[in-house]
PDB file of N, CA and C in Angstrom:
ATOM      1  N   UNK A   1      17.902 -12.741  -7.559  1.00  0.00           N
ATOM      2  CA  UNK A   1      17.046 -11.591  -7.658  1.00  0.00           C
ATOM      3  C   UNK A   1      15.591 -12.020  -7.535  1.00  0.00           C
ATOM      4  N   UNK A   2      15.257 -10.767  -7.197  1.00  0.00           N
ATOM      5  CA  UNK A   2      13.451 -11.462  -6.746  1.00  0.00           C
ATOM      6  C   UNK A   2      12.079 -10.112  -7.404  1.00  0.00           C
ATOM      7  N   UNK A   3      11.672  -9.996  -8.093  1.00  0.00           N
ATOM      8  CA  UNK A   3      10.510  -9.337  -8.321  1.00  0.00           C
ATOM      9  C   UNK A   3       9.166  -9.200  -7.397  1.00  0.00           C
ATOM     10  N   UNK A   4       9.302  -7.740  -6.304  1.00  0.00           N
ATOM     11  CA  UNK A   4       7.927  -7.720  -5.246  1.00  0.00           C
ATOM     12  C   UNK A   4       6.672  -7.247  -6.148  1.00  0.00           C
ATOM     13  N   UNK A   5       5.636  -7.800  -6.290  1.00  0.00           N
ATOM     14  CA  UNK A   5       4.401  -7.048  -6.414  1.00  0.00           C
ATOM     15  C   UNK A   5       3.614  -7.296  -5.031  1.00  0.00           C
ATOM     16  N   UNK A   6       3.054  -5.931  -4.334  1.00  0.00           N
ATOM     17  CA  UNK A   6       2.675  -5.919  -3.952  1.00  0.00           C
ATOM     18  C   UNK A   6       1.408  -5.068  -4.060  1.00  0.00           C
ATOM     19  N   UNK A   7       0.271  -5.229  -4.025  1.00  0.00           N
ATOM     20  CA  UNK A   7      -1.332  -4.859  -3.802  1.00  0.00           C
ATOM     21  C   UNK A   7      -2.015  -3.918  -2.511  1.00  0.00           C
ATOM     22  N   UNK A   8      -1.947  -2.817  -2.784  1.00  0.00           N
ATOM     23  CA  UNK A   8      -1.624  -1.753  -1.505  1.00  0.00           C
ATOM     24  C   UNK A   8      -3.123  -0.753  -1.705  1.00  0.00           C
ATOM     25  N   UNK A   9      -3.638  -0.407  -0.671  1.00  0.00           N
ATOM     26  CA  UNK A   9      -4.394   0.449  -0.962  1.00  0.00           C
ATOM     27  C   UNK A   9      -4.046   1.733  -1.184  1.00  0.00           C
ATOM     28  N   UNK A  10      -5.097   2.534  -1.757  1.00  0.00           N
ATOM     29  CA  UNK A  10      -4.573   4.142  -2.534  1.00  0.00           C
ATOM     30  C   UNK A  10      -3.949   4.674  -1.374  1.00  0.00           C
ATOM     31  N   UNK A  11      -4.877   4.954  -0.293  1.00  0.00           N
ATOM     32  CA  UNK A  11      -4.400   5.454   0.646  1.00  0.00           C
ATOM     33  C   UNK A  11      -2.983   5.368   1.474  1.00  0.00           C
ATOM     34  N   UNK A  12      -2.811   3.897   1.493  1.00  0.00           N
ATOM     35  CA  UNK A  12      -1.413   3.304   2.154  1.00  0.00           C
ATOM     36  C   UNK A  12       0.034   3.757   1.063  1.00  0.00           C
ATOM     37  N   UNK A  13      -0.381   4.627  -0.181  1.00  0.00           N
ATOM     38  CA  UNK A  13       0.914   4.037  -1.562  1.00  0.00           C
ATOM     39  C   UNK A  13       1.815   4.950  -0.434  1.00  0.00           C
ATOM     40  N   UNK A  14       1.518   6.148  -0.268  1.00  0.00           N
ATOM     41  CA  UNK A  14       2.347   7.444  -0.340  1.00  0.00           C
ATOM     42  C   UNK A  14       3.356   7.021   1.356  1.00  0.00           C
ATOM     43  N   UNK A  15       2.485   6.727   1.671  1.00  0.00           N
ATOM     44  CA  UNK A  15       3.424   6.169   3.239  1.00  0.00           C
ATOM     45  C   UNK A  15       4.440   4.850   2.763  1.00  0.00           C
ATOM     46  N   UNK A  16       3.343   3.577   1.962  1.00  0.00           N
ATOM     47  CA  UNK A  16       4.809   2.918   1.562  1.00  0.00           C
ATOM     48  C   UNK A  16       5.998   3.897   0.720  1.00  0.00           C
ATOM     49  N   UNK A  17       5.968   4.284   0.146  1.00  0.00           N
ATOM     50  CA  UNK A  17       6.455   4.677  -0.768  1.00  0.00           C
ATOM     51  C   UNK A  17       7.896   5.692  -0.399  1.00  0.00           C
ATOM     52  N   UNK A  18       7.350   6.441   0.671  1.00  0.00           N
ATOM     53  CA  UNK A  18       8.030   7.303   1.641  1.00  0.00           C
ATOM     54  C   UNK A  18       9.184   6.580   2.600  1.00  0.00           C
ATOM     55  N   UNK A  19       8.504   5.454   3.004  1.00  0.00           N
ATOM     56  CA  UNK A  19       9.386   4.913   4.222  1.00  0.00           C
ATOM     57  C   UNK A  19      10.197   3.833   2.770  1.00  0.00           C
ATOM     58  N   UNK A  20      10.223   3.601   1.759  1.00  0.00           N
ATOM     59  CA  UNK A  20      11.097   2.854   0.747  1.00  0.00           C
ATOM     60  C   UNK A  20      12.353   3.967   0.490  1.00  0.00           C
ATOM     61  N   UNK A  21      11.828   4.788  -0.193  1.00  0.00           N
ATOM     62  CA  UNK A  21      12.392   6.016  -0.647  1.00  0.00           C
ATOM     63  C   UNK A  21      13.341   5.912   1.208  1.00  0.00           C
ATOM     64  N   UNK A  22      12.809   6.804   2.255  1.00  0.00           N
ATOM     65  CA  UNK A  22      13.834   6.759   3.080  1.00  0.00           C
ATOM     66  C   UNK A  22      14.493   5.526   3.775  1.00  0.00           C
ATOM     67  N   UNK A  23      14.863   3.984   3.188  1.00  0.00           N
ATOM     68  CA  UNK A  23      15.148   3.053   3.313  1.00  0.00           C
ATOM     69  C   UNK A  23      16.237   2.537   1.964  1.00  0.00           C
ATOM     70  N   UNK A  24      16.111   3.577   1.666  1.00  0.00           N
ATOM     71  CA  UNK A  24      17.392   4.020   0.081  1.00  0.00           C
ATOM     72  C   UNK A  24      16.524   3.117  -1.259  1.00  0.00           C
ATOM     73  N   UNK A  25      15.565   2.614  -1.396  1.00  0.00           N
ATOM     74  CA  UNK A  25      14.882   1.996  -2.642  1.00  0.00           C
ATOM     75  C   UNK A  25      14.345   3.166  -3.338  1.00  0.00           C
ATOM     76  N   UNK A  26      14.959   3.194  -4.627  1.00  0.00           N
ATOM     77  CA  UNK A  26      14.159   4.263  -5.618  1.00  0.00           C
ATOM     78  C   UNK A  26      13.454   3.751  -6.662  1.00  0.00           C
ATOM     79  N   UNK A  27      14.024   2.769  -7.147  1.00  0.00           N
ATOM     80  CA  UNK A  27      13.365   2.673  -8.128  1.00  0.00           C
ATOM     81  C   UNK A  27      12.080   1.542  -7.951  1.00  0.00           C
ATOM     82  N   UNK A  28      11.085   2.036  -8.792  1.00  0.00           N
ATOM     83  CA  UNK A  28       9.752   1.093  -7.947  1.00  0.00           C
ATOM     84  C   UNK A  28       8.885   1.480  -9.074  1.00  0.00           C
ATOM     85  N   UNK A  29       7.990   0.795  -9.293  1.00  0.00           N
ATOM     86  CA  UNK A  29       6.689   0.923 -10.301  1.00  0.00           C
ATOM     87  C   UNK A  29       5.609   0.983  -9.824  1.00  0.00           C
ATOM     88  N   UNK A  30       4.300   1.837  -9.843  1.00  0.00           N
ATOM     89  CA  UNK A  30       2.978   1.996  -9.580  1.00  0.00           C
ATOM     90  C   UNK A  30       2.275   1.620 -10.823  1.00  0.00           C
ATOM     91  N   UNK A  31       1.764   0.851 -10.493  1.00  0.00           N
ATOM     92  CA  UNK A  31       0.332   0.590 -11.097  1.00  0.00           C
ATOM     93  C   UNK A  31      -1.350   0.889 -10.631  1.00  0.00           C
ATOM     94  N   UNK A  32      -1.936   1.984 -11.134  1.00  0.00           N
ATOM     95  CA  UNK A  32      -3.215   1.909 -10.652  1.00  0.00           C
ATOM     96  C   UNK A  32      -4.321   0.379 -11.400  1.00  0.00           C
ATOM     97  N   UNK A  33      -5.077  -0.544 -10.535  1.00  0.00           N
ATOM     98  CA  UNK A  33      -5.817  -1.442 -10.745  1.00  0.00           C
ATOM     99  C   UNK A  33      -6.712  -1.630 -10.238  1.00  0.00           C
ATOM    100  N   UNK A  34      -7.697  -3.010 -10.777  1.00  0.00           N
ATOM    101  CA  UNK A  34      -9.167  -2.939  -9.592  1.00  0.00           C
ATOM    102  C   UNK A  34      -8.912  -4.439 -10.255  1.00  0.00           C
ATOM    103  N   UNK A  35     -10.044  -4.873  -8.631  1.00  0.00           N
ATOM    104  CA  UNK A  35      -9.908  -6.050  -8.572  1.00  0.00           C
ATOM    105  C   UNK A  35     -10.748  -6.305  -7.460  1.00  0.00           C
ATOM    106  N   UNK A  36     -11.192  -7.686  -7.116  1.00  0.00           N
ATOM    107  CA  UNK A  36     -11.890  -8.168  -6.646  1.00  0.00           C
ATOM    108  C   UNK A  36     -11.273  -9.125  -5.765  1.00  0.00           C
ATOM    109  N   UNK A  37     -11.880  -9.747  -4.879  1.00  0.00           N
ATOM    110  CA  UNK A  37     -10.913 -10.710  -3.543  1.00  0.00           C
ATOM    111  C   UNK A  37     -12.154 -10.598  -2.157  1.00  0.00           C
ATOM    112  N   UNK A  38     -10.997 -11.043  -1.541  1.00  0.00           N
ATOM    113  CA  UNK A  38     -11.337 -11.009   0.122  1.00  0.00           C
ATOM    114  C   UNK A  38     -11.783 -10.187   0.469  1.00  0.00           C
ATOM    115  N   UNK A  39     -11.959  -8.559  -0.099  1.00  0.00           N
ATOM    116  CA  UNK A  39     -11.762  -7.264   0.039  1.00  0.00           C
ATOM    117  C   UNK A  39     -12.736  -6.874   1.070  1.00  0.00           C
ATOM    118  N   UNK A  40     -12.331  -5.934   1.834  1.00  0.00           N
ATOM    119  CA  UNK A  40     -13.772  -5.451   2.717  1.00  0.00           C
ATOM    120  C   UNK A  40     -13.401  -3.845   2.790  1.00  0.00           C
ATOM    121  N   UNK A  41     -13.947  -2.836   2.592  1.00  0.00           N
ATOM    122  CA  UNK A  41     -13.804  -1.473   3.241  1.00  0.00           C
ATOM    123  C   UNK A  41     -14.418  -1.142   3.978  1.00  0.00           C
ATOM    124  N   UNK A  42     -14.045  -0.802   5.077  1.00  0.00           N
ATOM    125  CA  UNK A  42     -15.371  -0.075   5.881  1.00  0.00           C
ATOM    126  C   UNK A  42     -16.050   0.768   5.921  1.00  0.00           C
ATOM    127  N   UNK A  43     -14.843   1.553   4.755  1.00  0.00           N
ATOM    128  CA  UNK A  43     -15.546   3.318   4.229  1.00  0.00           C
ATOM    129  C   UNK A  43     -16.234   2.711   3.060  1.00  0.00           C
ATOM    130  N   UNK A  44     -15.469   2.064   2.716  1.00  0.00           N
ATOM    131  CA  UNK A  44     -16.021   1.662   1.000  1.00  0.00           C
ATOM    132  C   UNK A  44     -15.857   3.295  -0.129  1.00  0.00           C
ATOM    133  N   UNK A  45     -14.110   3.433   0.186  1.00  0.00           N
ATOM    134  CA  UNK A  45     -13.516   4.148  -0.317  1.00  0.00           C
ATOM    135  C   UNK A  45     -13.567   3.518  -1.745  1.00  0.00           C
ATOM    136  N   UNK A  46     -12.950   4.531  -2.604  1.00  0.00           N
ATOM    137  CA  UNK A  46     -12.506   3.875  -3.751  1.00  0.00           C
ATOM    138  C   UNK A  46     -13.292   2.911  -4.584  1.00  0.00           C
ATOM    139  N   UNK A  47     -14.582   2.482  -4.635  1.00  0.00           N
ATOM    140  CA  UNK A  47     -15.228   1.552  -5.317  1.00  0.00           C
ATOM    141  C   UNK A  47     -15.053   1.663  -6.710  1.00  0.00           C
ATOM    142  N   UNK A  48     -14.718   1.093  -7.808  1.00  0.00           N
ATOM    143  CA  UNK A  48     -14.393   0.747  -9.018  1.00  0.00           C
ATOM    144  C   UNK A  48     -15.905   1.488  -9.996  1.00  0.00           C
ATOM    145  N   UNK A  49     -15.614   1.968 -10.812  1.00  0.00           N
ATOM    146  CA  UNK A  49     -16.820   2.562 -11.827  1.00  0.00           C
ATOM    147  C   UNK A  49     -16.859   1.802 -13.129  1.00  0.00           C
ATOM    148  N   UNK A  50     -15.571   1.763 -13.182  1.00  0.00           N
ATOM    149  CA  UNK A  50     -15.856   0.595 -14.451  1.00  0.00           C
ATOM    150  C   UNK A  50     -16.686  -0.899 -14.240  1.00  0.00           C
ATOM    151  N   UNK A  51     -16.527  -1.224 -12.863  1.00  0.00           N
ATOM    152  CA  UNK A  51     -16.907  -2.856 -12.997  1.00  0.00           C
ATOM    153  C   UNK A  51     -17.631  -2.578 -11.466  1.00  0.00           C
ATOM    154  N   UNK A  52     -19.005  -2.015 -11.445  1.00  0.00           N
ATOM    155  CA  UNK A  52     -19.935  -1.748  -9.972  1.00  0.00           C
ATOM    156  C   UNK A  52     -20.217  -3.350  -9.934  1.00  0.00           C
ATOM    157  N   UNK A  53     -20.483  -4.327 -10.942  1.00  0.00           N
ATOM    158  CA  UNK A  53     -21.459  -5.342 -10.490  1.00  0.00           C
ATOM    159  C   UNK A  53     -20.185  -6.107 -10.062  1.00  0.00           C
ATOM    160  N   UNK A  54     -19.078  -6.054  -9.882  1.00  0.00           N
ATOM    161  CA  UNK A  54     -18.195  -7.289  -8.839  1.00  0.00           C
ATOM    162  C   UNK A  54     -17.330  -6.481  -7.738  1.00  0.00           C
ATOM    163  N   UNK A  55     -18.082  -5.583  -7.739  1.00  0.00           N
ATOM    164  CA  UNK A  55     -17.916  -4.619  -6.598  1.00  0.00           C
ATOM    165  C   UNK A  55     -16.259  -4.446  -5.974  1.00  0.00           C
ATOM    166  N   UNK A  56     -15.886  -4.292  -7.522  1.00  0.00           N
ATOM    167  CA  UNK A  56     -14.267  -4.089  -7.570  1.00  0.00           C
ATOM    168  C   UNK A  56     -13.488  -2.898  -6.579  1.00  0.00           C
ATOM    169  N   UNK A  57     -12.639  -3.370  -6.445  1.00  0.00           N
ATOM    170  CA  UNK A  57     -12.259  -1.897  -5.733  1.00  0.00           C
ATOM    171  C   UNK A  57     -10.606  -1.522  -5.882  1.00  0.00           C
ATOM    172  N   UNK A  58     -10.261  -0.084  -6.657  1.00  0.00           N
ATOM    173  CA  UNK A  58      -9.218   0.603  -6.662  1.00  0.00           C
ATOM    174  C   UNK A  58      -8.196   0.000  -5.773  1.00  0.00           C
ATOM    175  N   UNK A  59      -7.322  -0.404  -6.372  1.00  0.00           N
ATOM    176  CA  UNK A  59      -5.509  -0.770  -5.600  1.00  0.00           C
ATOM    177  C   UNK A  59      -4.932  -0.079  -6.323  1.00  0.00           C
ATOM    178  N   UNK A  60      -3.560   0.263  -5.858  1.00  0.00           N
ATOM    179  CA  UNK A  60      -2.332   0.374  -6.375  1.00  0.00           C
ATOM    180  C   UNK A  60      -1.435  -0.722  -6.575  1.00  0.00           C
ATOM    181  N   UNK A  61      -0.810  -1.247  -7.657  1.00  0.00           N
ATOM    182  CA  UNK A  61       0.526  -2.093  -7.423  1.00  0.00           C
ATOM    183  C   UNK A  61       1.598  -1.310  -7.712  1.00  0.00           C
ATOM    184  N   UNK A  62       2.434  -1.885  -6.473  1.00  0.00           N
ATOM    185  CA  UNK A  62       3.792  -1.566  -7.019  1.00  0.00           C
ATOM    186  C   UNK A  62       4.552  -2.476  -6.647  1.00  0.00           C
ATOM    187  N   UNK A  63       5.507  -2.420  -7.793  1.00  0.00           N
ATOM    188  CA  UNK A  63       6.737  -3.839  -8.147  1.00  0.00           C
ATOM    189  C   UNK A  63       8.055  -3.411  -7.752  1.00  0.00           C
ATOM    190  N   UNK A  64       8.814  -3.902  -7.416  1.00  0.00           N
ATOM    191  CA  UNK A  64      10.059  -3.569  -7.440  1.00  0.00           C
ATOM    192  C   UNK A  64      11.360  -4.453  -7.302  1.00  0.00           C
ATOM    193  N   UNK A  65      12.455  -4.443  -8.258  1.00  0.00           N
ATOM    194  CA  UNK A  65      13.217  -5.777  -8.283  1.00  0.00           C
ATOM    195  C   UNK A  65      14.196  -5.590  -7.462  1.00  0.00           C
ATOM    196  N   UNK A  66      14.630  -6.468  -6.717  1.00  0.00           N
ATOM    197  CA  UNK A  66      15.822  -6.568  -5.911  1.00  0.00           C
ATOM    198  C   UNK A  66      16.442  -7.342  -5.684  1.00  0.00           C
ATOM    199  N   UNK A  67      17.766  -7.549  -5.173  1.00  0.00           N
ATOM    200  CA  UNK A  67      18.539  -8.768  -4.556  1.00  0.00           C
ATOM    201  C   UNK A  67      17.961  -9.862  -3.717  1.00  0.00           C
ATOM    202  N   UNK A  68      18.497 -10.679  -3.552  1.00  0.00           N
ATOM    203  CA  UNK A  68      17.772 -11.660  -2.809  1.00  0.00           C
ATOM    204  C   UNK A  68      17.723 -11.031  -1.232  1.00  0.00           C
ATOM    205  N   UNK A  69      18.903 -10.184  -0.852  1.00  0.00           N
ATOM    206  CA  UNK A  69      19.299 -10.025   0.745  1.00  0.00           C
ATOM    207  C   UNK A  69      18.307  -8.775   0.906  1.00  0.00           C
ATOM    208  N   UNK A  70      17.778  -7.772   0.373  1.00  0.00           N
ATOM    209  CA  UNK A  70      16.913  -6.712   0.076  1.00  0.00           C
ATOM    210  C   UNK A  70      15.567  -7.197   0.387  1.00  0.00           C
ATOM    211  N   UNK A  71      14.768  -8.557   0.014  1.00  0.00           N
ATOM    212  CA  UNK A  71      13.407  -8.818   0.391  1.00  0.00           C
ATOM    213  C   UNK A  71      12.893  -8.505   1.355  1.00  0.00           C
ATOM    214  N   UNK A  72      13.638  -9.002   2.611  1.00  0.00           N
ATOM    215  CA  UNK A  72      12.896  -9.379   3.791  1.00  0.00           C
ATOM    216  C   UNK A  72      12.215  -7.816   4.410  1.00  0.00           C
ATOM    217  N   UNK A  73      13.979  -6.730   3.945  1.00  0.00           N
ATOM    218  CA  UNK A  73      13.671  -5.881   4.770  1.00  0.00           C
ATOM    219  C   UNK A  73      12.380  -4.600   3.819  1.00  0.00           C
ATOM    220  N   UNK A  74      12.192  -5.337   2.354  1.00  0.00           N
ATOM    221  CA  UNK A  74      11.391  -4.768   1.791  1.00  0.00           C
ATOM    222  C   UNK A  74       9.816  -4.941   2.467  1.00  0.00           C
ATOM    223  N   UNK A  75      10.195  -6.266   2.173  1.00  0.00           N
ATOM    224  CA  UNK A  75       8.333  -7.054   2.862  1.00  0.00           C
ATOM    225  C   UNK A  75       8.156  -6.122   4.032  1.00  0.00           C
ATOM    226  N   UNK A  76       9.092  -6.087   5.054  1.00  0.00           N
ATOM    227  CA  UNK A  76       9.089  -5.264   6.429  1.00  0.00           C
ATOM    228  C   UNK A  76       8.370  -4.027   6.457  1.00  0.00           C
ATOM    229  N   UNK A  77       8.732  -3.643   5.019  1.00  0.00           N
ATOM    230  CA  UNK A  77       8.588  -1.714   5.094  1.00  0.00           C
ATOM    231  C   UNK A  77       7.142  -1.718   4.565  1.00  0.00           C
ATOM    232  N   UNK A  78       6.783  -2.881   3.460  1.00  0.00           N
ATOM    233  CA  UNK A  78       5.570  -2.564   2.936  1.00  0.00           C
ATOM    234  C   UNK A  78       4.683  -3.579   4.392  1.00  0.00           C
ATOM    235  N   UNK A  79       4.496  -4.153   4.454  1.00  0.00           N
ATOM    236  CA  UNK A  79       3.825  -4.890   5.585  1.00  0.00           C
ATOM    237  C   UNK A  79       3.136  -3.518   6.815  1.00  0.00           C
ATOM    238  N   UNK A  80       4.713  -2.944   6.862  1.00  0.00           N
ATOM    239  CA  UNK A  80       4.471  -2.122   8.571  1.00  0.00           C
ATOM    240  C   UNK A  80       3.684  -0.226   7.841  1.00  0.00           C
ATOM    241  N   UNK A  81       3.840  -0.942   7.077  1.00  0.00           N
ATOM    242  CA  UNK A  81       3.541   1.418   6.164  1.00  0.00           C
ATOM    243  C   UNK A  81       2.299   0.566   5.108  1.00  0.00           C
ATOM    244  N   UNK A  82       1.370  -0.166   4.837  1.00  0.00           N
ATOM    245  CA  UNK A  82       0.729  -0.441   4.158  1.00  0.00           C
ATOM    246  C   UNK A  82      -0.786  -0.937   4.844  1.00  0.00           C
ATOM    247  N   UNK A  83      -0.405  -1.137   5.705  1.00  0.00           N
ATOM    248  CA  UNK A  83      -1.588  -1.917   6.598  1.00  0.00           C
ATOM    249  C   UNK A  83      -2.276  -1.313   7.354  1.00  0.00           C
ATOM    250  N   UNK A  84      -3.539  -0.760   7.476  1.00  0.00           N
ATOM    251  CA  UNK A  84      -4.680  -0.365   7.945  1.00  0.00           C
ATOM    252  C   UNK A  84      -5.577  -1.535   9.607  1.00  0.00           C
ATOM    253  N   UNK A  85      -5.043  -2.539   9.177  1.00  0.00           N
ATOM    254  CA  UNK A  85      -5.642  -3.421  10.336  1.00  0.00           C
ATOM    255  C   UNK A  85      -6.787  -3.936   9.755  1.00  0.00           C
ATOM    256  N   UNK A  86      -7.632  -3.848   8.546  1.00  0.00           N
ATOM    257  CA  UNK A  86      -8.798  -4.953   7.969  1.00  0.00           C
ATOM    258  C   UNK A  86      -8.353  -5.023   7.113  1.00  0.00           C
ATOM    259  N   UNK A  87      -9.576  -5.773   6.731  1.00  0.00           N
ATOM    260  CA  UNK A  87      -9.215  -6.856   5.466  1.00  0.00           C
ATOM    261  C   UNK A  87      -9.415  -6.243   4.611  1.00  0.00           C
ATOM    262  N   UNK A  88      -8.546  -6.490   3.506  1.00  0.00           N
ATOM    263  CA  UNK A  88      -8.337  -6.025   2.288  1.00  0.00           C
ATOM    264  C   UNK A  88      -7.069  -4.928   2.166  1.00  0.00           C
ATOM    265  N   UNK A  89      -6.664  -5.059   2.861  1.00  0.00           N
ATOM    266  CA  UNK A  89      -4.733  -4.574   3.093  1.00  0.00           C
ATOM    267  C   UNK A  89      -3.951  -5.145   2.624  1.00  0.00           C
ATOM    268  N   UNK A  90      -4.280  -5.873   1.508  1.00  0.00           N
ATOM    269  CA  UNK A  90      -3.467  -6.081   0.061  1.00  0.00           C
ATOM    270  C   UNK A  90      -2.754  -7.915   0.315  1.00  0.00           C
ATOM    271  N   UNK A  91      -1.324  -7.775  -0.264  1.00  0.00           N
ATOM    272  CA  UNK A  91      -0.781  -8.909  -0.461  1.00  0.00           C
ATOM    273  C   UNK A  91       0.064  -8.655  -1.200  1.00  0.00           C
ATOM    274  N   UNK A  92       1.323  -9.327  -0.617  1.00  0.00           N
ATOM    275  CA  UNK A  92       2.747  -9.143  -1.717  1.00  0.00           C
ATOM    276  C   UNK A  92       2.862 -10.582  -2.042  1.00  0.00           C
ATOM    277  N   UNK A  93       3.211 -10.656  -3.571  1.00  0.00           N
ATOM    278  CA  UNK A  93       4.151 -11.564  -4.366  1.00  0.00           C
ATOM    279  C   UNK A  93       5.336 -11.645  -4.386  1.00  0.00           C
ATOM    280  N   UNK A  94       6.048 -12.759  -4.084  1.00  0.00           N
ATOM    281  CA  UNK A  94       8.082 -12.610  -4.108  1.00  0.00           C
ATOM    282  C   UNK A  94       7.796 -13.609  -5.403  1.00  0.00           C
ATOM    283  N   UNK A  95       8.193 -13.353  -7.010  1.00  0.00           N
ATOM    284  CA  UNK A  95       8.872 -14.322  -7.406  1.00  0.00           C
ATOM    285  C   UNK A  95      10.391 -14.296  -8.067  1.00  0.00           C
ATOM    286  N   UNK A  96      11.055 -15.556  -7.858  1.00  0.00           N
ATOM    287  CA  UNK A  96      12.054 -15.497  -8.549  1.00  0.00           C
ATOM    288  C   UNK A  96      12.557 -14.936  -9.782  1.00  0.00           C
ATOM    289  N   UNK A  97      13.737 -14.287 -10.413  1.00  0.00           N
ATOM    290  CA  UNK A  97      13.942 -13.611 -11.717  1.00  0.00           C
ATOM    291  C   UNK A  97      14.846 -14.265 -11.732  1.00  0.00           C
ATOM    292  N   UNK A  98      15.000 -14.738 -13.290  1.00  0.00           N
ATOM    293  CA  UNK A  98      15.917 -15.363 -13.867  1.00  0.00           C
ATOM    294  C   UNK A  98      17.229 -14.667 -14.550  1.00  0.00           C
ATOM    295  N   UNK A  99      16.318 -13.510 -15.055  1.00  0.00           N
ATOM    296  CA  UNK A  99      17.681 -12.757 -15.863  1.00  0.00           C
ATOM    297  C   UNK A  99      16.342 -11.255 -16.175  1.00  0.00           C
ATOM    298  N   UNK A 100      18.040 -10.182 -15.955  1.00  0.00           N
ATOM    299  CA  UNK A 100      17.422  -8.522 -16.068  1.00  0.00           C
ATOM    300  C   UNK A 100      18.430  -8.056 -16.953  1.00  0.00           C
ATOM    301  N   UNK A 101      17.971  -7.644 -17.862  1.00  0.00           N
ATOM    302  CA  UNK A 101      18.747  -6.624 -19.400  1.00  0.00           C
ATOM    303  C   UNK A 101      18.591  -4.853 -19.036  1.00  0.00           C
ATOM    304  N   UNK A 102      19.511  -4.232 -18.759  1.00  0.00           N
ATOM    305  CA  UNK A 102      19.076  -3.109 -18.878  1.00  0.00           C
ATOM    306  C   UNK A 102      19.307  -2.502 -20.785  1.00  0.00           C
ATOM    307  N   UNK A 103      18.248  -1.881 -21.156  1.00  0.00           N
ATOM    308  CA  UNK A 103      17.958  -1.537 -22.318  1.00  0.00           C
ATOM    309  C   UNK A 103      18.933  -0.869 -22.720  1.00  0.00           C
ATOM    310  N   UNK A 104      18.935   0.559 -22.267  1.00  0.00           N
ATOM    311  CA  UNK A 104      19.952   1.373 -22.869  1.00  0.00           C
ATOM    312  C   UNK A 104      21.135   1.241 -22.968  1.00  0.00           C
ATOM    313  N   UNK A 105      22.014  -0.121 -21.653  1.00  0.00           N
ATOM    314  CA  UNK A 105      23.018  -0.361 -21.328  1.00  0.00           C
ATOM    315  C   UNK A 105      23.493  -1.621 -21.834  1.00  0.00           C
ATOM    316  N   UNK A 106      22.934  -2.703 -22.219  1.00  0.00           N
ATOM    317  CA  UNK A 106      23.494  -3.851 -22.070  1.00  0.00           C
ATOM    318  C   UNK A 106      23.982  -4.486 -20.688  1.00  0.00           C
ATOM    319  N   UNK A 107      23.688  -4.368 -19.758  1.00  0.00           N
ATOM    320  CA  UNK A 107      24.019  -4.344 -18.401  1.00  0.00           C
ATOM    321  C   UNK A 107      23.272  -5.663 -17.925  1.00  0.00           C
ATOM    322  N   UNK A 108      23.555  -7.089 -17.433  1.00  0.00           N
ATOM    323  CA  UNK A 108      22.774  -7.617 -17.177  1.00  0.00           C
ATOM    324  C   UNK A 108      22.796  -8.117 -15.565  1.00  0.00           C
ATOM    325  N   UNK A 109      22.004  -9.016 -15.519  1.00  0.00           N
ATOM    326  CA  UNK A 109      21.695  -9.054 -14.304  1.00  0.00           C
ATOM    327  C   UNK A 109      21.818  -8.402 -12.567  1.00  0.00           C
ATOM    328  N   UNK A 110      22.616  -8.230 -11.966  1.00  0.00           N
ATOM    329  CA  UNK A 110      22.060  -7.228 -10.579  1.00  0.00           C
ATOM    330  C   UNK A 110      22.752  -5.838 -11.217  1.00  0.00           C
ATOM    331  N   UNK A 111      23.377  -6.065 -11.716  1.00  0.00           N
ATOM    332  CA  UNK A 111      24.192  -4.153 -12.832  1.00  0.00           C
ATOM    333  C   UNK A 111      22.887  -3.674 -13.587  1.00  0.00           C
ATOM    334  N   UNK A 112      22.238  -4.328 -13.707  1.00  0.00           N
ATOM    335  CA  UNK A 112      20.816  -3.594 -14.451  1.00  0.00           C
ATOM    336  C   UNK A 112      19.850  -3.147 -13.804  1.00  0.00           C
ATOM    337  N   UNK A 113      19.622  -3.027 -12.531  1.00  0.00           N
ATOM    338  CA  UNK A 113      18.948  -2.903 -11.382  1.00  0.00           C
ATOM    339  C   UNK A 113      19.931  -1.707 -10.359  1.00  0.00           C
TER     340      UNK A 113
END
């Protein structure tokens, strides 16, 4: 099993999100965040209010756990429905999971997912 975070702009969530959903992935986590990087906007959408002096700027994350055989064609969907063509079109994380408990169930590893 593998845990995606990936770093998406506001604009890009609803298109990833859409082409996951019609690629049968439901379950998925959003996180609204700000952060700083490589970043460039050209609109200079979204600029951060809490933190103007590192000229942070609004992402979305979203995570989502899956099988090992599930990645590639995940990376695929967020890569091709996330990307604008400049910089600052995010970045996905793959890391390994060791072990998943579902709470209500006792259900562990890929049965908990």
């Amino acid at each position: 099993m593998k845990l995606v975070k990936a770093y998406l702009r506001q604009r890009k969530t609803e298109e990833v999100y859409n082409a996951m959903k019609e690629a049968g992935y439901c379950c998925m986590t959003f996180v609204e965040c700000e952060g700083t990087g490589q970043y460039s906007d050209h609109e200079k959408e979204h600029i951060s209010e809490k933190f103007p002096f590192a000229e942070a700027y609004r992402v979305i994350k979203l995570e989502i756990l899956a099988a090992d055989e599930h990645i590639k064609e995940i990376l695929d969907i967020v890569k091709q429905n996330g990307r604008t063509g400049y910089r600052g079109d995010g970045m996905i994380i793959v890391s390994p999971v060791d072990e998943v408990y579902k709470v209500r169930t006792d259900e562990v590893g890929i049965l908990a997912i």
